[in-house]
N, C-alpha and C. Protein backbone atom coordinates (compact mmCIF):
# COMPACT_ATOMS: atom_id res chain seq x y z
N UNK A 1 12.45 1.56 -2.19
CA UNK A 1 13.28 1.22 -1.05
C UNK A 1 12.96 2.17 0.09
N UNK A 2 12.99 1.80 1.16
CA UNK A 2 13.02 2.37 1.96
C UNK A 2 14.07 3.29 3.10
N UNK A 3 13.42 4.73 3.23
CA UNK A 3 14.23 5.94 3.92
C UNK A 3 14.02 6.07 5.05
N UNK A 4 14.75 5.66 5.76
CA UNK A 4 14.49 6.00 7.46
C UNK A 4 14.72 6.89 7.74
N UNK A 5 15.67 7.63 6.98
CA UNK A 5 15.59 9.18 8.00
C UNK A 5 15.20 10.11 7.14
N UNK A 6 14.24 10.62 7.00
CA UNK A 6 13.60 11.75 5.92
C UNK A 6 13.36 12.91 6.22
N UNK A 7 13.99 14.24 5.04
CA UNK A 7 13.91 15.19 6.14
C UNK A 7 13.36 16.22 4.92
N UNK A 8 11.78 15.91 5.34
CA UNK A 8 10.24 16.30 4.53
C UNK A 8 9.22 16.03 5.51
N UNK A 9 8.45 16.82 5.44
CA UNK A 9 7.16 16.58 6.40
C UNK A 9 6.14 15.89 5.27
N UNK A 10 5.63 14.91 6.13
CA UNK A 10 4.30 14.06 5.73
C UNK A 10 3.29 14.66 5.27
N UNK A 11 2.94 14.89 3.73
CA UNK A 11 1.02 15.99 4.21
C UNK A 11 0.05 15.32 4.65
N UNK A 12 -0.84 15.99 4.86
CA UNK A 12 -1.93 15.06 5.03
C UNK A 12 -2.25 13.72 4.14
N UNK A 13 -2.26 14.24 2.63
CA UNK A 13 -2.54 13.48 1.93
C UNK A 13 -1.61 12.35 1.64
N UNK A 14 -0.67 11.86 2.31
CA UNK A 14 0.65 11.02 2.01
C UNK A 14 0.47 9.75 2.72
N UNK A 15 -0.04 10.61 4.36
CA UNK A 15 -0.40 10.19 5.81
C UNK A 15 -1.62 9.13 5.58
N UNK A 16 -2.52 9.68 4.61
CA UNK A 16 -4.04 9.17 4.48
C UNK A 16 -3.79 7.79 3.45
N UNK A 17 -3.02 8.67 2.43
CA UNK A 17 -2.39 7.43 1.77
C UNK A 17 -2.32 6.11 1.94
N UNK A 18 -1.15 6.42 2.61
CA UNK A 18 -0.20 5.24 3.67
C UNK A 18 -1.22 4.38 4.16
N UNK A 19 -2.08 4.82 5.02
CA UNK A 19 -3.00 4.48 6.07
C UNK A 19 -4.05 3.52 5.17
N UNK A 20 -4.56 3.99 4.02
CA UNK A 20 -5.12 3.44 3.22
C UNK A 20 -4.71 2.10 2.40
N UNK A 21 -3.34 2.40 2.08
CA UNK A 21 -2.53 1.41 1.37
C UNK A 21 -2.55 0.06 2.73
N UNK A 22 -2.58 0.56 3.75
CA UNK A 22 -2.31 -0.73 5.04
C UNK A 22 -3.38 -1.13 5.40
N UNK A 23 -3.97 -0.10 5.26
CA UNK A 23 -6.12 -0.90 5.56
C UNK A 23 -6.52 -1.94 4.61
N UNK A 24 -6.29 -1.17 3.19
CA UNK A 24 -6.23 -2.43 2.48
C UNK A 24 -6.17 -4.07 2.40
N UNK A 25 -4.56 -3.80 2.61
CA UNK A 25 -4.02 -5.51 3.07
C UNK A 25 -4.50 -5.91 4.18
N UNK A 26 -4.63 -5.34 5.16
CA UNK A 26 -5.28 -5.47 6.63
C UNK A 26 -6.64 -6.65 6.14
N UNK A 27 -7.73 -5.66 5.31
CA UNK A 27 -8.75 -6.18 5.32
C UNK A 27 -8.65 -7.18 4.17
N UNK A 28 -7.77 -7.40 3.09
CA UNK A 28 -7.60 -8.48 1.86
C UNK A 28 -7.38 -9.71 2.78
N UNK A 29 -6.37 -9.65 3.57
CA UNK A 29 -6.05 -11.02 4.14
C UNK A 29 -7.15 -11.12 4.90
N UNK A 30 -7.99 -10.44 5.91
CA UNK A 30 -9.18 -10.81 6.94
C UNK A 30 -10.11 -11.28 5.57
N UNK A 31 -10.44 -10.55 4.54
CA UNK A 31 -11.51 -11.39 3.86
C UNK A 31 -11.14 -12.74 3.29
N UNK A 32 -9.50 -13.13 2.86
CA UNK A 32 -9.36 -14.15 2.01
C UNK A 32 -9.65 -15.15 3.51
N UNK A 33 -9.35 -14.80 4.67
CA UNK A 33 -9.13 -16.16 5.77
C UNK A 33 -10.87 -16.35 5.90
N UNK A 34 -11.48 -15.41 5.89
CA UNK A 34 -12.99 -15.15 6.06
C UNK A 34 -13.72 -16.23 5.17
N UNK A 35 -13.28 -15.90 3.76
CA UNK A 35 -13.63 -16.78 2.56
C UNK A 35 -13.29 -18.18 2.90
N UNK A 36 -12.16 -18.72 3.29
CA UNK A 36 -11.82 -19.67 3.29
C UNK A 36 -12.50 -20.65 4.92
N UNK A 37 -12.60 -19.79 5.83
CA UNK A 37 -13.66 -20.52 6.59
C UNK A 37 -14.98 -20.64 6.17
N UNK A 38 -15.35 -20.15 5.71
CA UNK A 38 -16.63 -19.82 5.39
C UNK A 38 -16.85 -20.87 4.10
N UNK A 39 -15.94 -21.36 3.37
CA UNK A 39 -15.77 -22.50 2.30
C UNK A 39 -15.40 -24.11 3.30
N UNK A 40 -14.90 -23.65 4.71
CA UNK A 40 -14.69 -24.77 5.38
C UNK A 40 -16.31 -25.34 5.90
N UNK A 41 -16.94 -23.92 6.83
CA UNK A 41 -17.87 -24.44 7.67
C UNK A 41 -19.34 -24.84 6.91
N UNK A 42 -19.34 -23.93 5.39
CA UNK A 42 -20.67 -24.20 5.12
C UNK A 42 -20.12 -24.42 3.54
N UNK A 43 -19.01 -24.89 3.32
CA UNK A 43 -18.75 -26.07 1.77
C UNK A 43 -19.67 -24.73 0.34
N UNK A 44 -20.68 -25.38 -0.47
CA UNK A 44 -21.24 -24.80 -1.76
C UNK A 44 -22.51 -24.52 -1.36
N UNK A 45 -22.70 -24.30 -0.13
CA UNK A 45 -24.30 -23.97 -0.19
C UNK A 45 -24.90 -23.07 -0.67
N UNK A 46 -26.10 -22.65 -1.36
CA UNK A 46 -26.63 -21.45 -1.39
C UNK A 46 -26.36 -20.42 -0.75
N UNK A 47 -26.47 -19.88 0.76
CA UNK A 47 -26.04 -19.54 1.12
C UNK A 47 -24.46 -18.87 1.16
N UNK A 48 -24.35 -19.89 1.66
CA UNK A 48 -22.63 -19.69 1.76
C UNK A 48 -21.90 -19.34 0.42
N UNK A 49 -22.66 -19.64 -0.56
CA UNK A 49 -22.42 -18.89 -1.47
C UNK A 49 -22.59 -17.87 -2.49
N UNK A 50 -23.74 -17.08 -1.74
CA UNK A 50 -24.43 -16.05 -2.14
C UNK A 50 -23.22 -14.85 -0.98
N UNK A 51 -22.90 -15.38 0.31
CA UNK A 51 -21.84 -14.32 1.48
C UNK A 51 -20.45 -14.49 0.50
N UNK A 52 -20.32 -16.35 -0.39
CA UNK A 52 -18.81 -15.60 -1.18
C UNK A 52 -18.82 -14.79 -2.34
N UNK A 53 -19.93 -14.27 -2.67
CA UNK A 53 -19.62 -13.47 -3.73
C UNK A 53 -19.80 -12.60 -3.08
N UNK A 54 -20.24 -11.94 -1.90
CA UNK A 54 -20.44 -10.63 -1.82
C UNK A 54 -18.63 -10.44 -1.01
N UNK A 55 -18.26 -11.44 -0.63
CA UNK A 55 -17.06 -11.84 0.23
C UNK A 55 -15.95 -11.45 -1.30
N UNK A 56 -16.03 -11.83 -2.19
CA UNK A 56 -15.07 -11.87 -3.36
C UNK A 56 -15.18 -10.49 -4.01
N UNK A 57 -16.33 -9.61 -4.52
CA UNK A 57 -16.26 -8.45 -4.78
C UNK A 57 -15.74 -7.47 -3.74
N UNK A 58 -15.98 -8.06 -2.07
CA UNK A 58 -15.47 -6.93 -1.42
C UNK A 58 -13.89 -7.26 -1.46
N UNK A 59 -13.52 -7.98 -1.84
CA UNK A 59 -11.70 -8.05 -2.15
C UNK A 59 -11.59 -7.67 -3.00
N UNK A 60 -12.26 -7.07 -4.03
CA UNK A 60 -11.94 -6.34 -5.26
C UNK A 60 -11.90 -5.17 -4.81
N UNK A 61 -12.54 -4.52 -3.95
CA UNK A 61 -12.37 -3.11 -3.15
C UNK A 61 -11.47 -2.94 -2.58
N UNK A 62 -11.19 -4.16 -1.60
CA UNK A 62 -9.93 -3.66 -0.32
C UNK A 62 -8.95 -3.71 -1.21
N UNK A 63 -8.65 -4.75 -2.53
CA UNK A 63 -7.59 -4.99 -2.78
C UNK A 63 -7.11 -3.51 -3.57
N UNK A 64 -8.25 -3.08 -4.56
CA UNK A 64 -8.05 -1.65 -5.26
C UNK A 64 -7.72 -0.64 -4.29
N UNK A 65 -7.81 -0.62 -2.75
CA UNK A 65 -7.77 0.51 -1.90
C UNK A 65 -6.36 0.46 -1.78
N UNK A 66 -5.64 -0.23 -1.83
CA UNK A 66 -3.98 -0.81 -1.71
C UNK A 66 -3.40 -0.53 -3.12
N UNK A 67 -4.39 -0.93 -4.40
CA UNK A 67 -3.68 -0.56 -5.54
C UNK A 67 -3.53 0.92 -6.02
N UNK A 68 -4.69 1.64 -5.24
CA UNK A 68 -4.44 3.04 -5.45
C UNK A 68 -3.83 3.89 -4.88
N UNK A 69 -3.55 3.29 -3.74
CA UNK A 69 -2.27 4.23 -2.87
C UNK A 69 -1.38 3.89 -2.35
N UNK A 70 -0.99 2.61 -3.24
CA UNK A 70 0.41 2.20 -3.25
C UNK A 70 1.73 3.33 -3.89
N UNK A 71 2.81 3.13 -2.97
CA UNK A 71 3.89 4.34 -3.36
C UNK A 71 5.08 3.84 -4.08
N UNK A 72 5.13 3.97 -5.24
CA UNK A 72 6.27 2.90 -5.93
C UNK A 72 7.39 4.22 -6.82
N UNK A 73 8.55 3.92 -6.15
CA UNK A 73 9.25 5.05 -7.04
C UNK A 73 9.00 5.52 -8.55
N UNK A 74 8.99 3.97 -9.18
CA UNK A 74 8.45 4.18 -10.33
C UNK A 74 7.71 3.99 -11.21
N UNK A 75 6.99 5.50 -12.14
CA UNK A 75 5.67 5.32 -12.37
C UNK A 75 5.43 4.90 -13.08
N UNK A 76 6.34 4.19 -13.90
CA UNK A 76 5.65 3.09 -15.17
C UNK A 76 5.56 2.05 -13.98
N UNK A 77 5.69 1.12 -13.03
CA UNK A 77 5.30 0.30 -12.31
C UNK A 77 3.63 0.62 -11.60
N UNK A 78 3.64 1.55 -10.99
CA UNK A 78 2.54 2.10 -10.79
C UNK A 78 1.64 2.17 -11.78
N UNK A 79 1.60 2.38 -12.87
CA UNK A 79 0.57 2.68 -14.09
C UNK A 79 0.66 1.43 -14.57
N UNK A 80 1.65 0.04 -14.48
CA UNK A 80 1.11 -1.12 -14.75
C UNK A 80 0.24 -1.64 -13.57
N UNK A 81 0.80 -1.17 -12.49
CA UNK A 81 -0.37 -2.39 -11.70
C UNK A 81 -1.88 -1.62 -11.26
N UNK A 82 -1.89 -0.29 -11.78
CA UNK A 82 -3.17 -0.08 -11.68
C UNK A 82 -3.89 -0.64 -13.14
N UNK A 83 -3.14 -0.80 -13.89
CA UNK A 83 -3.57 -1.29 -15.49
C UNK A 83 -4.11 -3.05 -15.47
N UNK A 84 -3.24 -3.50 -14.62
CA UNK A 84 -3.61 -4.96 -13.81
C UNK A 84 -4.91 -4.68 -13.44
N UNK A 85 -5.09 -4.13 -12.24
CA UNK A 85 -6.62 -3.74 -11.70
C UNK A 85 -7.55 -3.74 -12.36
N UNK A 86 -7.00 -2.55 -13.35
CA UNK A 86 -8.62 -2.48 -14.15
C UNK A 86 -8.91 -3.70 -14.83
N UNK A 87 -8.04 -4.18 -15.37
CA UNK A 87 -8.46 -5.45 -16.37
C UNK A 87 -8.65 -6.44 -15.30
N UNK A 88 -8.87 -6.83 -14.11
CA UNK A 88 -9.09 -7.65 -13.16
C UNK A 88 -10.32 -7.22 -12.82
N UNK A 89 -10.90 -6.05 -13.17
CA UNK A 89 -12.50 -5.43 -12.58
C UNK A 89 -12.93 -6.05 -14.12
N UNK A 90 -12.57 -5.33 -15.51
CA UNK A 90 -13.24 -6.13 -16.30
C UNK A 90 -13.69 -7.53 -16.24
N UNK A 91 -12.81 -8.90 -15.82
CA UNK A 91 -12.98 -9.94 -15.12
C UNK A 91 -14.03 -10.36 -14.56
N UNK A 92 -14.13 -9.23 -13.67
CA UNK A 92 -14.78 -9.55 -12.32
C UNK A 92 -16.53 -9.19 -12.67
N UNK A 93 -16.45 -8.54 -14.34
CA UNK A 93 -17.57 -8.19 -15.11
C UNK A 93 -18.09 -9.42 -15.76
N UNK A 94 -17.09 -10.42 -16.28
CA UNK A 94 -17.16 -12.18 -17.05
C UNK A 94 -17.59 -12.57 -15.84
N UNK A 95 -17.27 -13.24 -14.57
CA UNK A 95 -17.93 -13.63 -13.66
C UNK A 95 -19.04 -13.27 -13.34
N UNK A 96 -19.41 -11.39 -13.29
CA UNK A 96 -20.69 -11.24 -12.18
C UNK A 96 -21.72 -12.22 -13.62
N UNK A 97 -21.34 -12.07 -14.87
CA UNK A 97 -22.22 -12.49 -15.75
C UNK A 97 -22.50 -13.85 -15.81
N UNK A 98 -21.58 -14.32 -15.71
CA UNK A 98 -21.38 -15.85 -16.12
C UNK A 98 -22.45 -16.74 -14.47
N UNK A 99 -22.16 -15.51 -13.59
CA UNK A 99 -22.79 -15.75 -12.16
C UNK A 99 -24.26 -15.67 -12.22
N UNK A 100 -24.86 -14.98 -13.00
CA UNK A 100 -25.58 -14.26 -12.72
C UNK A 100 -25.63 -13.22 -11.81
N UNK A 101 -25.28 -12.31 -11.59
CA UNK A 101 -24.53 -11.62 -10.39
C UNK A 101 -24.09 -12.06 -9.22
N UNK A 102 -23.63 -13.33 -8.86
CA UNK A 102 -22.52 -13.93 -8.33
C UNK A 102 -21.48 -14.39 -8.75
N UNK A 103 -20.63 -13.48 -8.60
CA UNK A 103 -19.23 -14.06 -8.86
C UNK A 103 -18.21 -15.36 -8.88
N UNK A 104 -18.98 -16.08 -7.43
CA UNK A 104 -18.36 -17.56 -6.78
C UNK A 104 -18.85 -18.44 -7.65
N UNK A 105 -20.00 -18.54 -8.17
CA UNK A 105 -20.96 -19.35 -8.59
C UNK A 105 -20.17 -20.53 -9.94
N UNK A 106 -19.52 -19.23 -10.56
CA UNK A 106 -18.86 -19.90 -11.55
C UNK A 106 -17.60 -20.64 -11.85
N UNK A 107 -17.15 -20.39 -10.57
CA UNK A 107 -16.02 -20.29 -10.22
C UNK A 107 -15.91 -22.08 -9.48
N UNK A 108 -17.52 -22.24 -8.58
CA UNK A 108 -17.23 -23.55 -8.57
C UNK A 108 -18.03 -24.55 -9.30
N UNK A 109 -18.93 -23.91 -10.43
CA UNK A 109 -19.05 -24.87 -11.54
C UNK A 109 -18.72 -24.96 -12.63
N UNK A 110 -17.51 -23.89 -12.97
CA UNK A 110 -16.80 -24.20 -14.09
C UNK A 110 -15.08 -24.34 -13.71
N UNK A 111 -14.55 -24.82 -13.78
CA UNK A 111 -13.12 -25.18 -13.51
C UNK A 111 -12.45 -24.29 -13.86
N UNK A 112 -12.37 -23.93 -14.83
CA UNK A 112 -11.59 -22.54 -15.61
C UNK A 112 -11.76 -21.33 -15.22
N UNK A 113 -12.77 -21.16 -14.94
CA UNK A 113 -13.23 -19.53 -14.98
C UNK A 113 -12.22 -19.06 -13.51
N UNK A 114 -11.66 -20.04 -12.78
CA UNK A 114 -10.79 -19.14 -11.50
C UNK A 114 -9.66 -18.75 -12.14
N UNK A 115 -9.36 -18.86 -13.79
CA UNK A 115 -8.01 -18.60 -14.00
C UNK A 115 -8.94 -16.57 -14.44
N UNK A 116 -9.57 -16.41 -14.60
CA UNK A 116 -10.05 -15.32 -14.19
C UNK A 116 -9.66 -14.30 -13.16
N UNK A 117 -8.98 -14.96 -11.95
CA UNK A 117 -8.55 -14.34 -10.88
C UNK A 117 -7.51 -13.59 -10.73
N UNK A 118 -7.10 -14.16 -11.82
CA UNK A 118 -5.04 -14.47 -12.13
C UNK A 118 -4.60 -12.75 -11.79
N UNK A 119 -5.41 -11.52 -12.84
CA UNK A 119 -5.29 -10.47 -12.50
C UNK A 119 -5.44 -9.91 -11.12
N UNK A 120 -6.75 -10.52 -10.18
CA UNK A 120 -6.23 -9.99 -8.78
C UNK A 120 -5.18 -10.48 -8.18
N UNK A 121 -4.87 -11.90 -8.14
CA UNK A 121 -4.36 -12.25 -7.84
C UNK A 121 -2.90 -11.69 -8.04
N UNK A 122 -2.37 -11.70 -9.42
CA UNK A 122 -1.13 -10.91 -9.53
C UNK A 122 -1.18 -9.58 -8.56
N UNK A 123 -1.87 -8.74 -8.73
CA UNK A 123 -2.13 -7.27 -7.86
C UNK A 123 -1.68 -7.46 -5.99
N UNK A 124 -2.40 -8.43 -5.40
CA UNK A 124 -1.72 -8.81 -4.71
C UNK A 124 -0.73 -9.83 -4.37
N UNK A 125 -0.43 -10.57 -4.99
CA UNK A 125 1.57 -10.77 -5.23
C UNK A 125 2.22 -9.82 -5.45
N UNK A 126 2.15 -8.44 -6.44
CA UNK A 126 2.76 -7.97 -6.50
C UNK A 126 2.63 -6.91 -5.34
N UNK A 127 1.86 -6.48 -4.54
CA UNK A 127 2.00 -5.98 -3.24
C UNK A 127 2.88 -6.59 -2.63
N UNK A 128 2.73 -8.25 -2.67
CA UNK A 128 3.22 -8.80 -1.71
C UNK A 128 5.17 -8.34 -1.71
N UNK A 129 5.31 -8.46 -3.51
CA UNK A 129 6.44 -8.50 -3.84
C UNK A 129 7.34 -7.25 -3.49
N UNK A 130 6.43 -6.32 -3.62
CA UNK A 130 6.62 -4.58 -3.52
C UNK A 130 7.36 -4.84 -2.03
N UNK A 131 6.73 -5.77 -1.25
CA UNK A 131 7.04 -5.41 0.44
C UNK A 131 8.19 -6.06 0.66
N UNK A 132 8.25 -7.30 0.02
CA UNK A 132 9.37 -7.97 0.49
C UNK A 132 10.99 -7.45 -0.12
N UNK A 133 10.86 -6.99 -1.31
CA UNK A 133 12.20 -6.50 -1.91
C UNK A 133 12.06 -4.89 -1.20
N UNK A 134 11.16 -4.15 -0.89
CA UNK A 134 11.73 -2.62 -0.11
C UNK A 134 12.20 -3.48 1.37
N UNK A 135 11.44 -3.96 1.91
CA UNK A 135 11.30 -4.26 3.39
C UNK A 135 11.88 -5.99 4.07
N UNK A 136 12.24 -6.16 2.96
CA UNK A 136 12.52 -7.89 3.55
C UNK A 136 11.77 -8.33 3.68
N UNK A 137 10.58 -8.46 3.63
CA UNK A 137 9.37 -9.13 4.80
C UNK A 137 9.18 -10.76 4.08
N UNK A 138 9.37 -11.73 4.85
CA UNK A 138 9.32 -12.70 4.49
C UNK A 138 7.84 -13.48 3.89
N UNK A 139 7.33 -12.79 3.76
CA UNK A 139 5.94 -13.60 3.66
C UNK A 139 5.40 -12.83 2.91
N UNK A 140 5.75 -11.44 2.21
CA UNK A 140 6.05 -11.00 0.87
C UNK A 140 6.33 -12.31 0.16
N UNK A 141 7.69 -12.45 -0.18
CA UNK A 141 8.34 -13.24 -1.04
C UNK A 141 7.32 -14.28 -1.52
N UNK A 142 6.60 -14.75 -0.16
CA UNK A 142 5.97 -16.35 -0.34
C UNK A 142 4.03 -15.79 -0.90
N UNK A 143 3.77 -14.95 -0.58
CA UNK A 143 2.89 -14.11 -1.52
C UNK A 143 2.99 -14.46 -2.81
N UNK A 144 4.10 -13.46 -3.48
CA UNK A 144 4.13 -13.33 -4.86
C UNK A 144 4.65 -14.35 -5.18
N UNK A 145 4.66 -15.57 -4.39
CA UNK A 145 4.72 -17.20 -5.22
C UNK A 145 3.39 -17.84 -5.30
N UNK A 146 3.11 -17.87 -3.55
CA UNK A 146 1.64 -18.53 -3.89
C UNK A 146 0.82 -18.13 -4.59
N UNK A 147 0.28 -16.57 -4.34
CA UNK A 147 -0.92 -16.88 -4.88
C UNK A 147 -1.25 -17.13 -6.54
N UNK A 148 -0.69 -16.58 -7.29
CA UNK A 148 -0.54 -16.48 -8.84
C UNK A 148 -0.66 -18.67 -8.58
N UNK A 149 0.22 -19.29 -8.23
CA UNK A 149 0.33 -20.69 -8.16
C UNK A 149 -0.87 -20.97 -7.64
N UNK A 150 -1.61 -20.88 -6.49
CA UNK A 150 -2.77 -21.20 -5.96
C UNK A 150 -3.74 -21.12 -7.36
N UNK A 151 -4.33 -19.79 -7.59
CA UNK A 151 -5.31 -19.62 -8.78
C UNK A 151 -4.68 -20.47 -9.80
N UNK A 152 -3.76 -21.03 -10.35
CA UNK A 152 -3.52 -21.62 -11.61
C UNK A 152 -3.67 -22.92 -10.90
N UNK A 153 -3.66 -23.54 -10.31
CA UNK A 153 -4.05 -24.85 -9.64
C UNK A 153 -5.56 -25.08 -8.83
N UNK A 154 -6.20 -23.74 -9.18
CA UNK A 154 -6.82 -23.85 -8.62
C UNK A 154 -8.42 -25.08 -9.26
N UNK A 155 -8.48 -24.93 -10.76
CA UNK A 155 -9.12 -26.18 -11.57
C UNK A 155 -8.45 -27.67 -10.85
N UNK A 156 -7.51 -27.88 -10.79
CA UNK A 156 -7.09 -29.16 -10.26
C UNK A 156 -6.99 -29.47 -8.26
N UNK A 157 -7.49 -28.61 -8.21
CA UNK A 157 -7.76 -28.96 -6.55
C UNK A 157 -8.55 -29.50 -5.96
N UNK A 158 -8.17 -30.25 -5.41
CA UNK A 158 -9.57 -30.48 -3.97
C UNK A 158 -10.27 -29.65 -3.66
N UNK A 159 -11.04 -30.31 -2.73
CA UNK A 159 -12.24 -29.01 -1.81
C UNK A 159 -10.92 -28.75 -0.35
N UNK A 160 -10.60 -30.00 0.24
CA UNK A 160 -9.79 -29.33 0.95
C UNK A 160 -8.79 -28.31 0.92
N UNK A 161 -7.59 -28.66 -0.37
CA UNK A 161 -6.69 -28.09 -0.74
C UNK A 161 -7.00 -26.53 -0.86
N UNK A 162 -8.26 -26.11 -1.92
CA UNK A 162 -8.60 -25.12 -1.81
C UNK A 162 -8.90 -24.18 -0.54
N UNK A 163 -9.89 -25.21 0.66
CA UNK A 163 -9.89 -24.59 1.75
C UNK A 163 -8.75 -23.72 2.59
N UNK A 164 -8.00 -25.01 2.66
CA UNK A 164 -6.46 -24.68 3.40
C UNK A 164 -5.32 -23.53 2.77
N UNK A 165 -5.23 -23.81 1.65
CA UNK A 165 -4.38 -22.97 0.88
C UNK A 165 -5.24 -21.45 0.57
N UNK A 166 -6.57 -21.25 0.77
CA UNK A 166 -7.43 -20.01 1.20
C UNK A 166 -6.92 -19.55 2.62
N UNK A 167 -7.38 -20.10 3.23
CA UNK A 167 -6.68 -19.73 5.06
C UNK A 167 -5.61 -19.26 5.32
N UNK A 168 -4.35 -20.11 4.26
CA UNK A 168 -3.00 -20.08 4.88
C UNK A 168 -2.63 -18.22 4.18
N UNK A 169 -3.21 -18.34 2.65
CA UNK A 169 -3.00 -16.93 2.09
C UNK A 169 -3.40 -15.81 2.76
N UNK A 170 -4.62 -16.19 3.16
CA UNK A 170 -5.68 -14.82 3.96
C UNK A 170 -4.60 -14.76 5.45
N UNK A 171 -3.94 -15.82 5.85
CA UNK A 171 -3.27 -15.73 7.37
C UNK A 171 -1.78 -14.94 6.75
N UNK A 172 -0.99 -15.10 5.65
CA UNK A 172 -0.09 -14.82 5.45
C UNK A 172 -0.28 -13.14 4.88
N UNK A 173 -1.25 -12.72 4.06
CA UNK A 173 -1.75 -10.91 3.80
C UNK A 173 -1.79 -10.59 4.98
N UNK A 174 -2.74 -10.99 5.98
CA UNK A 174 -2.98 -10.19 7.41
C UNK A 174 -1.87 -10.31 8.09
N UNK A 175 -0.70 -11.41 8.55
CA UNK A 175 0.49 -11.00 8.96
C UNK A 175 1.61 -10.00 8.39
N UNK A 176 1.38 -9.57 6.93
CA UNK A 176 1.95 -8.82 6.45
C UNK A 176 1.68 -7.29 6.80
N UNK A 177 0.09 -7.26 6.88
CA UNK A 177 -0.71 -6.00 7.36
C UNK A 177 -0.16 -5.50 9.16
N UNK A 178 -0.20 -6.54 9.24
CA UNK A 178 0.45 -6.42 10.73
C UNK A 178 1.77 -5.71 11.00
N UNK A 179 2.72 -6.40 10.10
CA UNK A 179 4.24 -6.00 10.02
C UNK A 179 4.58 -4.66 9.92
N UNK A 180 3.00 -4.72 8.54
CA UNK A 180 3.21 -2.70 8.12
C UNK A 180 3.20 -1.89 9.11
N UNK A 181 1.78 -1.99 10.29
CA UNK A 181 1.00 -1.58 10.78
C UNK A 181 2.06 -0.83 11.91
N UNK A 182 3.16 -1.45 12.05
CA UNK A 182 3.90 -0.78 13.04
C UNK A 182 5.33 -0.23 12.68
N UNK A 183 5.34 -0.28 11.17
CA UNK A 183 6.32 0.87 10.73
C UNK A 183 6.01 1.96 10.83
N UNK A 184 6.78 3.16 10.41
CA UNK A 184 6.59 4.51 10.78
C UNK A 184 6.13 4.62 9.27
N UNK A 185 5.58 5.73 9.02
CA UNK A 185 4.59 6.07 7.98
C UNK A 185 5.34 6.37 6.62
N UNK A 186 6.58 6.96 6.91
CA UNK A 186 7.65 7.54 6.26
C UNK A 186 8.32 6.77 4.90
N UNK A 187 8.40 5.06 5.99
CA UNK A 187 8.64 4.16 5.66
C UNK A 187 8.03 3.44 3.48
N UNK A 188 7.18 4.01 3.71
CA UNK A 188 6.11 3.75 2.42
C UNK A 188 6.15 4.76 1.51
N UNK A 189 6.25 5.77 2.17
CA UNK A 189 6.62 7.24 1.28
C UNK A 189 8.13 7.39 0.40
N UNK A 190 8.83 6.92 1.08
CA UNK A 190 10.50 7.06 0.91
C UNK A 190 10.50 8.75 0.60
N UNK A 191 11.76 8.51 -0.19
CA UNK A 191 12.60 10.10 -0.81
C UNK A 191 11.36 10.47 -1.79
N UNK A 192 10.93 11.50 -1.60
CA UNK A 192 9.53 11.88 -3.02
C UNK A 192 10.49 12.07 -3.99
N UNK A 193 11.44 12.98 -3.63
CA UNK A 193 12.54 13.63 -4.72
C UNK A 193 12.96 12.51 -5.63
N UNK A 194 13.17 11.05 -5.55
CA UNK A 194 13.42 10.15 -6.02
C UNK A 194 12.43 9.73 -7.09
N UNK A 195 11.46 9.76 -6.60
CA UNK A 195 10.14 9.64 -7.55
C UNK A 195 10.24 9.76 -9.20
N UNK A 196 9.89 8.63 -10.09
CA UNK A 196 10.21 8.94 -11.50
C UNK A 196 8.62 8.48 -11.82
N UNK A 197 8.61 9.73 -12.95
CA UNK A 197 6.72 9.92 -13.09
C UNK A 197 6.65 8.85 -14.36
């Protein structure tokens, strides 16, 4: 939850944190809207799908840059969703294979293999979720619905459906990044004293 009036100085390392935890989402939602044009303008091409795998591993980065310096009072929550992560990088080890070191590859010739995602995907819902129960933020809430729902529907979709419901997610992370972007820093830190390890 969040402390508006805190009376602790920021260290550096809290500051960098923070900053990191918001770059993150910043850049998760710019790559998911990225992905999803980029599935609009140039569909399964070679190409275009040699930029989404390099497009899909770099959301495994931004998204881990958010999972590692996320500030959650408590640390059995924290030590599950970095525990999420890792087993979402293992994942992302079944794909590069199944890809041949493309990740996308399999993703749109086998139907199943996007339930593979489910672990990033949870990681960011549960960001999403983290924001909306400290902070209200409305598009939290609708986060940690869609996307987990998106990837499990994602075998039964269209090419459009997929497109659109890519865009709308990648538009709804980056408005969230936004929201952060102009809280005070403090805001993410809360009471340390509160902190349960």
């Amino acid at each position: 939850m969040p402390e508006v009036y805190i009376n602790q100085e920021l260290s550096k390392k809290d500051k960098l944190s923070v900053f990191l935890y918001r770059l993150g989402i910043g850049l998760t939602g710019l790559l998911l809207l990225v992905g999803g044009l980029l599935m609009l303008l140039k569909g399964s091409e070679p190409g275009a799908t040699k930029a989404g795998g390099i497009l899909l591993i770099s959301l495994y980065v931004t998204t881990g840059i958010s999972v590692l310096n996320i500030h959650l009072y408590m640390g059995s929550l924290k030590r599950f969703l970095r525990g999420l992560y890792i087993f979402s990088l293992a994942l992302l080890g079944i794909l590069l294979f199944l890809g041949a070191g493309n990740p996308v590859q399999p993703l749109l010739t086998m139907p199943l293999t996007g339930l593979l995602l489910l672990p990033l995907g949870g990681c960011i819902a549960f960001i999403g979720a983290k924001e909306a129960y400290c902070f209200n933020l409305l598009e939290g809430y609708f986060l940690a619905i869609l996307i987990p729902f998106y990837i499990l529907l994602w075998p039964l979709m269209g090419r459009d459906l997929r497109i659109y419901g890519l865009i709308f997610s990648g538009l709804l992370v980056f408005f969230l990044s936004l929201r952060k972007a102009v809280m005070p820093l403090s805001f993410d830190i809360g009471d340390k004293s509160k902190y349960i390890p």
